[in-house]
N, C-alpha and C. Protein backbone atom coordinates (compact mmCIF):
# COMPACT_ATOMS: atom_id res chain seq x y z
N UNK A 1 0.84 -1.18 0.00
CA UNK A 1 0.00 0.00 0.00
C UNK A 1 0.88 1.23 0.00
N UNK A 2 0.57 2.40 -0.65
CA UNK A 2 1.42 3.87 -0.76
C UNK A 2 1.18 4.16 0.72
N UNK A 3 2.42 4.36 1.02
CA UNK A 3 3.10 4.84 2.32
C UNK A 3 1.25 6.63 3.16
N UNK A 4 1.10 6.80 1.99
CA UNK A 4 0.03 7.69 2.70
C UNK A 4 -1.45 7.23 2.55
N UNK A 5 -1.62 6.02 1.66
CA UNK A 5 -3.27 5.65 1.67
C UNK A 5 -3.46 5.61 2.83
N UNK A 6 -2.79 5.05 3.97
CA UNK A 6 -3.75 4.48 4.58
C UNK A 6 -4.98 6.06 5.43
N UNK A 7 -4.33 6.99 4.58
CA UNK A 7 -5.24 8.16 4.97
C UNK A 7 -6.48 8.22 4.73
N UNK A 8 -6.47 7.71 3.64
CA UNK A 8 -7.99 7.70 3.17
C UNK A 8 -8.80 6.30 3.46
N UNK A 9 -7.94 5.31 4.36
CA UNK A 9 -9.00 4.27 4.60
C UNK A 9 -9.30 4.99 6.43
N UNK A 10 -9.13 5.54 6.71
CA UNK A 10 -9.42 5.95 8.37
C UNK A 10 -11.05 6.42 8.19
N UNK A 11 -11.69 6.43 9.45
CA UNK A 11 -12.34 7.22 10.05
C UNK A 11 -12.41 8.01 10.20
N UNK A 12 -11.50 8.77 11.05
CA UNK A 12 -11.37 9.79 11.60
C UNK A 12 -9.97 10.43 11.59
N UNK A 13 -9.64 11.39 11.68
CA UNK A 13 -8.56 12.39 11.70
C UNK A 13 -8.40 13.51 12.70
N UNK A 14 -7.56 13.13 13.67
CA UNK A 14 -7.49 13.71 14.57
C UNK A 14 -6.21 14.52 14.73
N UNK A 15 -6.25 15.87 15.06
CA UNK A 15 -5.17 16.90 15.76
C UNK A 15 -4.50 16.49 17.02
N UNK A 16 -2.88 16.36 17.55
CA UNK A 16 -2.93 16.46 18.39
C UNK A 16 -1.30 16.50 18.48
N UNK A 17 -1.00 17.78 19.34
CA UNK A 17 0.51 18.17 19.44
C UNK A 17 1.02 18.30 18.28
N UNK A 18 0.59 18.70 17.38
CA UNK A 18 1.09 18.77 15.84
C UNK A 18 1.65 17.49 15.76
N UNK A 19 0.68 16.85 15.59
CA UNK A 19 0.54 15.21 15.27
C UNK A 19 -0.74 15.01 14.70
N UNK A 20 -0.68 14.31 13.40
CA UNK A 20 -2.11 14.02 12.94
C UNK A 20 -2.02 12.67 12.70
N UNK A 21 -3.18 12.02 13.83
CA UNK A 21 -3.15 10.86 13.98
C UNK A 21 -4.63 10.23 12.88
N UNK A 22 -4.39 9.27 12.15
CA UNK A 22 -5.65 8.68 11.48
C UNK A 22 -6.21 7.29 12.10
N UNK A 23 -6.91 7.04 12.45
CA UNK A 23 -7.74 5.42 12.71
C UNK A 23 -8.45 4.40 11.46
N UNK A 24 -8.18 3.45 12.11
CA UNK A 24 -8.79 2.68 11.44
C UNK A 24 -10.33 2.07 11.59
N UNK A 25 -10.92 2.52 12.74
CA UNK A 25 -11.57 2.41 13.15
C UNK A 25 -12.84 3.37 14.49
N UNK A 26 -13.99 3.79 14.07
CA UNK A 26 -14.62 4.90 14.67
C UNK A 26 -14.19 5.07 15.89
N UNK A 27 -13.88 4.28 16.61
CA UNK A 27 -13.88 4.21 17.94
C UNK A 27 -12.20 4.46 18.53
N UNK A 28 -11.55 4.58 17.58
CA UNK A 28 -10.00 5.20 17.61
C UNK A 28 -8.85 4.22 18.22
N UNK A 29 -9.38 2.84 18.30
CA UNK A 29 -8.58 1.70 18.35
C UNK A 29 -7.85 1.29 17.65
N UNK A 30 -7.32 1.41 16.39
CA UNK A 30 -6.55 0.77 15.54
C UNK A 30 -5.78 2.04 15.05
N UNK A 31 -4.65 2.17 14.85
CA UNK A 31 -4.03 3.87 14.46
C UNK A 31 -3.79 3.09 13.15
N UNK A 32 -4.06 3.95 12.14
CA UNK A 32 -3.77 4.08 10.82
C UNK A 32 -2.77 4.64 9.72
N UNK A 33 -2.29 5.47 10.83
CA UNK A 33 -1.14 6.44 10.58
C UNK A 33 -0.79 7.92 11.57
N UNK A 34 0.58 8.11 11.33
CA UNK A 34 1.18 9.02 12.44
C UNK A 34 1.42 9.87 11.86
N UNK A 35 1.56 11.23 11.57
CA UNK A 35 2.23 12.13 10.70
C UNK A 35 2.30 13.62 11.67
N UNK A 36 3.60 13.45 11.99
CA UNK A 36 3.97 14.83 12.55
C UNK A 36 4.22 15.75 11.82
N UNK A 37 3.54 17.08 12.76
CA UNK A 37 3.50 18.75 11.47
C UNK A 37 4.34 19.45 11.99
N UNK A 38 4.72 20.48 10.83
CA UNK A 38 5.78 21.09 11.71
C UNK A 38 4.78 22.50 10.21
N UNK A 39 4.39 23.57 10.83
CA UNK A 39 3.88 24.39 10.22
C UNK A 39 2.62 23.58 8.82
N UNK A 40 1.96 22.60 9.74
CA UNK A 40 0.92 21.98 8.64
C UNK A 40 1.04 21.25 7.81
N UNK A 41 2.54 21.09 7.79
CA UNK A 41 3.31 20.15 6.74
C UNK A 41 3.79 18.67 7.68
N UNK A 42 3.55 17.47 6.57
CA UNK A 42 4.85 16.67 7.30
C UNK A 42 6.18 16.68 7.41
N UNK A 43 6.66 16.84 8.70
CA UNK A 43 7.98 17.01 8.92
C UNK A 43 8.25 15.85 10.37
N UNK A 44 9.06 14.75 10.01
CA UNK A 44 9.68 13.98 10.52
C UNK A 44 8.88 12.63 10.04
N UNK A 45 9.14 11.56 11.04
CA UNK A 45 9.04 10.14 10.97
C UNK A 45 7.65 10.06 10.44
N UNK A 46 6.88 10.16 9.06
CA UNK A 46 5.55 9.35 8.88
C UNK A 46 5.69 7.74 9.06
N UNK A 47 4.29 7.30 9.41
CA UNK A 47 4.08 5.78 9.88
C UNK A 47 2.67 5.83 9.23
N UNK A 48 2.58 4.51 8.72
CA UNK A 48 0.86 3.75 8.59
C UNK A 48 1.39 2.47 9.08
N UNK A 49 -0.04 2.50 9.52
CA UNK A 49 -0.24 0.78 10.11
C UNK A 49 -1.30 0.20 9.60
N UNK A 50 -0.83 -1.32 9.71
CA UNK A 50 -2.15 -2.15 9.18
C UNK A 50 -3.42 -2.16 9.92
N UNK A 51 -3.97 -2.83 9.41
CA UNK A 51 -5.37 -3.11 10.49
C UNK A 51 -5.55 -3.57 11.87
N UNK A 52 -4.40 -4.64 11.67
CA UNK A 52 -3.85 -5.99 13.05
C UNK A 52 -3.02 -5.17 13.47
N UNK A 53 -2.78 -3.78 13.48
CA UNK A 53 -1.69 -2.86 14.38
C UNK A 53 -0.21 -3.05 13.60
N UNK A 54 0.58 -3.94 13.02
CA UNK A 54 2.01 -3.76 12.79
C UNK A 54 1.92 -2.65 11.85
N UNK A 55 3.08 -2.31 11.63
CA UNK A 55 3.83 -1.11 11.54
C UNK A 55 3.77 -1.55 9.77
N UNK A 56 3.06 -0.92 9.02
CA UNK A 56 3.12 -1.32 7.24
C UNK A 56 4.45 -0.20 6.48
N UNK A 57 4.72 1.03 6.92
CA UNK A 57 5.46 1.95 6.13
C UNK A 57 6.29 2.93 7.58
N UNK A 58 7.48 3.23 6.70
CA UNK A 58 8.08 4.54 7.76
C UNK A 58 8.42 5.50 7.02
N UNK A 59 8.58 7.11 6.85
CA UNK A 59 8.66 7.88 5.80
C UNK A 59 9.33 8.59 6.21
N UNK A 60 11.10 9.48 6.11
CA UNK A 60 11.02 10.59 6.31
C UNK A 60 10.67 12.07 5.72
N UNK A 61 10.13 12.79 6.07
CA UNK A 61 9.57 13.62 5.74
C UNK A 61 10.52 15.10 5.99
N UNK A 62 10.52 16.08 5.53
CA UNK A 62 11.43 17.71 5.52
C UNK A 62 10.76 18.65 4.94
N UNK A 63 9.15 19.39 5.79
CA UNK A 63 8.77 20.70 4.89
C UNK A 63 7.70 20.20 4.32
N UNK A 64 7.25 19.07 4.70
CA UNK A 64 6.16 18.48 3.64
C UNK A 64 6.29 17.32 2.37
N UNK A 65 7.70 17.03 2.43
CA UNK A 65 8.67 16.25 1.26
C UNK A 65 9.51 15.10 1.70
N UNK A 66 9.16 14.45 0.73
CA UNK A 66 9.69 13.01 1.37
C UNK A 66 11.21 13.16 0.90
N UNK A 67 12.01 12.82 2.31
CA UNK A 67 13.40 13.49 2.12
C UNK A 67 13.83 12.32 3.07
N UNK A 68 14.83 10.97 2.75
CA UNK A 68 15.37 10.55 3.97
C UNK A 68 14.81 9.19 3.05
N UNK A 69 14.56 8.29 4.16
CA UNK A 69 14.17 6.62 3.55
C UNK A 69 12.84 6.63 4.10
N UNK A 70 12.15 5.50 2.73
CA UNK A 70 10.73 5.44 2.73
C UNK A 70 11.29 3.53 3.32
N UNK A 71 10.78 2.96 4.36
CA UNK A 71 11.05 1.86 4.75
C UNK A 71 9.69 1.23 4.67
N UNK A 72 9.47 -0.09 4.13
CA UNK A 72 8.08 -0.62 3.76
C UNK A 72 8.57 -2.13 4.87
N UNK A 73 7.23 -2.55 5.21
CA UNK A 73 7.79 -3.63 6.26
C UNK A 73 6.98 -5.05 6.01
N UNK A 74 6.96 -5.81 6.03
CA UNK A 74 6.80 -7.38 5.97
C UNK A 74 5.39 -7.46 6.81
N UNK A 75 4.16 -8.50 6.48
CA UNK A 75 3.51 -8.27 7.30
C UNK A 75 3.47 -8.51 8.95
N UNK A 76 4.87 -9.12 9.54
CA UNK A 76 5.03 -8.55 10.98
C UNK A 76 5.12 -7.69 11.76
N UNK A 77 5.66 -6.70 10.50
CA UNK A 77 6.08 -5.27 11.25
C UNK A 77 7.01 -5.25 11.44
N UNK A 78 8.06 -5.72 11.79
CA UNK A 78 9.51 -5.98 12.16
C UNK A 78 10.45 -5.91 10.93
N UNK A 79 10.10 -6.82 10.05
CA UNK A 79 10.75 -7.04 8.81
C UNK A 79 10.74 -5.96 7.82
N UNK A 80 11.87 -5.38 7.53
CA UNK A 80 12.15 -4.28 6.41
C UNK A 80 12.28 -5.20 4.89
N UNK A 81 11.34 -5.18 4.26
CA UNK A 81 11.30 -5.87 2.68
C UNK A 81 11.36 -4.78 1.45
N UNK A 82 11.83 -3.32 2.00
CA UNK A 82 11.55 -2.40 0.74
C UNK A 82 12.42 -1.27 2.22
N UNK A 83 13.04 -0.62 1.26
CA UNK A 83 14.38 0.66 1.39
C UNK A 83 14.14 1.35 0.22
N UNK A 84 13.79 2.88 -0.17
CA UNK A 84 13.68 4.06 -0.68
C UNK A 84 14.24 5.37 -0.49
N UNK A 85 15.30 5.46 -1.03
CA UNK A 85 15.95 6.67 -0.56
C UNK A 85 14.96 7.93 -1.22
N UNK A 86 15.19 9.22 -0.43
CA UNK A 86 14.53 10.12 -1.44
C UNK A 86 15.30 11.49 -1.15
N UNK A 87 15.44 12.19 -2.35
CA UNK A 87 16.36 13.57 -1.71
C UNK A 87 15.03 14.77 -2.21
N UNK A 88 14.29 15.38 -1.80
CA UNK A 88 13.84 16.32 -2.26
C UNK A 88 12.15 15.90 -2.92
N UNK A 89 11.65 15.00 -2.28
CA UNK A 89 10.37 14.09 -2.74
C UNK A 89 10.53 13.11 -3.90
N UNK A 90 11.99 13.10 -3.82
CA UNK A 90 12.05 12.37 -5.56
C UNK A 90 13.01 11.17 -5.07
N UNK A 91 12.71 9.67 -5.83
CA UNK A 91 13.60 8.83 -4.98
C UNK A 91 15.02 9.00 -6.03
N UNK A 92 16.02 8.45 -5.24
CA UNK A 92 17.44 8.96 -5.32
C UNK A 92 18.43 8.52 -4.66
N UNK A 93 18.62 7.23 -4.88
CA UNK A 93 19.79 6.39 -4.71
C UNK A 93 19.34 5.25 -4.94
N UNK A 94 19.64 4.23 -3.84
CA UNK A 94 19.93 2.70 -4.79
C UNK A 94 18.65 1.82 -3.72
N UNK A 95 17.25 1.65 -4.25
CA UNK A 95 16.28 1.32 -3.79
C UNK A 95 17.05 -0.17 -3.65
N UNK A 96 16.24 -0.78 -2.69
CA UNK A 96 16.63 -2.34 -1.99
C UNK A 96 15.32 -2.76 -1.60
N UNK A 97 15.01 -4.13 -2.42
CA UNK A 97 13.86 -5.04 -1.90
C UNK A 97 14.23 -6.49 -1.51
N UNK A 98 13.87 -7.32 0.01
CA UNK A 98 13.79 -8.24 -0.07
C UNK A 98 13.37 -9.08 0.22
N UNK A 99 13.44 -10.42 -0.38
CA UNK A 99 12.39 -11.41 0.21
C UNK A 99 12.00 -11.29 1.80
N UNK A 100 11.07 -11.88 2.12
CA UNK A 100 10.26 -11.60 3.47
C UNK A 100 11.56 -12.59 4.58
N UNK A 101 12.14 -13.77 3.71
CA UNK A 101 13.03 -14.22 4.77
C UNK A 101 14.07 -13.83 4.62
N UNK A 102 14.76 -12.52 4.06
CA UNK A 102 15.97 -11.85 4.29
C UNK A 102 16.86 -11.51 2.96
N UNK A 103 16.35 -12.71 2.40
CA UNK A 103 17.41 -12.57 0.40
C UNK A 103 16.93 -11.26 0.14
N UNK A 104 18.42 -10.77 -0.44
CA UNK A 104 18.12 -9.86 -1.74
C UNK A 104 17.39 -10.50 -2.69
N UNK A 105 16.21 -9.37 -3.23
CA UNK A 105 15.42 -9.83 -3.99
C UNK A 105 15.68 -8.57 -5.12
N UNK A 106 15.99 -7.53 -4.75
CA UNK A 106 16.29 -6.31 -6.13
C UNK A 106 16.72 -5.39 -5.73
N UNK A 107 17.90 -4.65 -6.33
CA UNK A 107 18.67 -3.31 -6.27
C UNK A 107 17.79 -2.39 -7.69
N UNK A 108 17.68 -1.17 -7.46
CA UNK A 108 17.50 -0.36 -7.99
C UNK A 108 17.63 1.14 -8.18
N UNK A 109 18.75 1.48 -8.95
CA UNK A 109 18.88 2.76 -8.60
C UNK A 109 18.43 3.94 -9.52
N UNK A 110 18.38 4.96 -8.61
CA UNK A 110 17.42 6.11 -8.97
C UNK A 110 18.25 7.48 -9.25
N UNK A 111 17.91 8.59 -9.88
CA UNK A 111 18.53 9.41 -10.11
C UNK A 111 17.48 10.77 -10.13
N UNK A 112 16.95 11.76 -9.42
CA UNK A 112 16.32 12.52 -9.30
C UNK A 112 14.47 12.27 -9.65
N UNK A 113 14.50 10.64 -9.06
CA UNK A 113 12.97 10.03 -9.39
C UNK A 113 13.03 9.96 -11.01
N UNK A 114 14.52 9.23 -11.44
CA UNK A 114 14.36 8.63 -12.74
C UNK A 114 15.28 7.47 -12.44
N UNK A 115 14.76 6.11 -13.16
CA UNK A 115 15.60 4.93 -12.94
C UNK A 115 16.67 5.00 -13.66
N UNK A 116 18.20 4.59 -12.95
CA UNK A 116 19.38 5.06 -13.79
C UNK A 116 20.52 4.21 -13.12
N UNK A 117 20.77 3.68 -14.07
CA UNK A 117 21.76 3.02 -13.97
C UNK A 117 21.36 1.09 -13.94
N UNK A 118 22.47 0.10 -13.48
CA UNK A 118 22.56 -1.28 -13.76
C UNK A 118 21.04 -1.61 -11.96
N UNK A 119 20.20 -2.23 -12.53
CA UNK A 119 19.20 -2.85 -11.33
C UNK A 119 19.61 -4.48 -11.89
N UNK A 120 19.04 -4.88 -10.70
CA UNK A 120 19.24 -6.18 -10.44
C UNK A 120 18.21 -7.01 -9.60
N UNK A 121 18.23 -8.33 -10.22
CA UNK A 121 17.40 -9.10 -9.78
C UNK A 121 17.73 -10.21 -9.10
N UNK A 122 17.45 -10.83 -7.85
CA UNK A 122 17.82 -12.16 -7.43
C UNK A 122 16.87 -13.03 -7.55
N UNK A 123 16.87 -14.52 -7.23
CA UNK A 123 16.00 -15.51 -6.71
C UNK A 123 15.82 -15.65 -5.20
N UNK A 124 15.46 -16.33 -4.92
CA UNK A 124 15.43 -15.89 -2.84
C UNK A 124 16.28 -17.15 -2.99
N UNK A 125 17.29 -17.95 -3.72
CA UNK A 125 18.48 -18.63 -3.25
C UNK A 125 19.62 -17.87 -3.25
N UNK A 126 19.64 -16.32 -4.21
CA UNK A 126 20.45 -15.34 -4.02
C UNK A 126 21.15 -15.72 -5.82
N UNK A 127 20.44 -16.27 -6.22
CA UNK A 127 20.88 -16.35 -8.22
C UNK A 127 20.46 -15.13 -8.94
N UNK A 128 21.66 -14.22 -9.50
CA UNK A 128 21.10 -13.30 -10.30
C UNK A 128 20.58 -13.88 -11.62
N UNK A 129 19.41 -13.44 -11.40
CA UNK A 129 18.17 -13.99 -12.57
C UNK A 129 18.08 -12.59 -13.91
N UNK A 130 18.52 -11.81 -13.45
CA UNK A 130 18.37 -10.29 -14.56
C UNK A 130 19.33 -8.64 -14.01
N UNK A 131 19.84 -8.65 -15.29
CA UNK A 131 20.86 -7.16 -14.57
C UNK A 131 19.99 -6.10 -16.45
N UNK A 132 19.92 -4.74 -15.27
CA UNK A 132 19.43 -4.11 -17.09
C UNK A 132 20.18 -2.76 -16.40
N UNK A 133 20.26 -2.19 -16.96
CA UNK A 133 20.96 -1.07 -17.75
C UNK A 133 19.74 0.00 -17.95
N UNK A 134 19.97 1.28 -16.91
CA UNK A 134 19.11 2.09 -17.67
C UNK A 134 19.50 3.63 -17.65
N UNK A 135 19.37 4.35 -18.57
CA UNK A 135 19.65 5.82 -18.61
C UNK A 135 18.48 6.13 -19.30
N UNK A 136 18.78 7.74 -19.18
CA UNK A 136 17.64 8.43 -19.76
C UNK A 136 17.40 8.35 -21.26
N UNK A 137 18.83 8.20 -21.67
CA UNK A 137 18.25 7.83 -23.04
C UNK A 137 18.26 6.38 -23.97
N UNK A 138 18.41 5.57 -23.22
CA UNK A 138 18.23 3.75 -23.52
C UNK A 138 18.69 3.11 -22.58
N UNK A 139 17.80 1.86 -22.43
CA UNK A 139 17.86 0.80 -21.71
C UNK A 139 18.63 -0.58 -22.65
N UNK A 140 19.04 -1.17 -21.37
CA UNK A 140 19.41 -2.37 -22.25
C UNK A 140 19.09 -3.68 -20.79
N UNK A 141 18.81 -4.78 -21.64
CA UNK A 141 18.85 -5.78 -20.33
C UNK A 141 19.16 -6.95 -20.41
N UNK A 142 19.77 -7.73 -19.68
CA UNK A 142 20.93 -8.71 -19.92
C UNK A 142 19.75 -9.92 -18.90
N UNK A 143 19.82 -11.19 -19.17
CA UNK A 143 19.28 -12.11 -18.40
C UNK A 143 20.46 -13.02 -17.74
N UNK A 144 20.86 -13.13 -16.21
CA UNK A 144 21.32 -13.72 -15.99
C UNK A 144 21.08 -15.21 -16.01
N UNK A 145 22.43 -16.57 -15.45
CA UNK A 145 22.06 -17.72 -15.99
C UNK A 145 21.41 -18.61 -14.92
């Protein structure tokens, strides 16, 4: 799920300490997401959570802009399966996904929220299965064996 839907599945939206907290539920039992303001904007650690409470996304935020790592989590909550760098709301460095039991599953790197440069693919035994090549002005892609 995008690190901010879970805004629009809440209930309710609540103010508090320049904290805008969302629910998942009328009765304000299930938090849906955390988003601290700093002049109305997000500024610092955004969070959504699932339904069952674990922790689904972590965002940093600067001014309203996703600036820092977008961390996506496994459905325990614990488990980091997705790394997003971002400089300026735009992602921007070398994205990392992986399997739920720990393999690299894909490198991908970014260049001002454009894909650039060699990404890569594993198997969850850790076999590169695909390397491609990308710039702004051609791609190329190689299948590993």
């Amino acid at each position: 799920m995008n690190p901010l839907a879970a805004l629009m599945l809440c209930a309710v939206l609540a103010a508090d300490d320049a904290v805008d907290r969302a629910w998942h539920d009328a009765a304000r039992t299930v938090l849906a997401s955390e988003i601290p303001l700093r002049d109305g904007r997000p500024h610092g650690l955004v969070r959504t959570f699932r339904a069952d409470g674990s922790l689904e996304s972590a965002c940093d935020f600067v001014a309203g802009r996703r600036h820092g790592r977008l961390r996506q989590y496994a459905a325990d909550g614990t488990t980091v399966v997705r790394v997003v760098p971002y400089a300026d709301d735009r992602e921007d460095g070398l994205e990392t996904r992986w399997f739920p039991g720990g393999a690299k599953h894909e490198e991908i790197p970014w260049r001002a929220g454009v894909r650039h440069g060699i990404a890569r693919t594993w198997t969850a035994a850790g076999v590169l299965v695909m390397a491609s090549w990308r710039w702004p002005s051609r791609s190329v892609r190689a299948v590993g064996q």
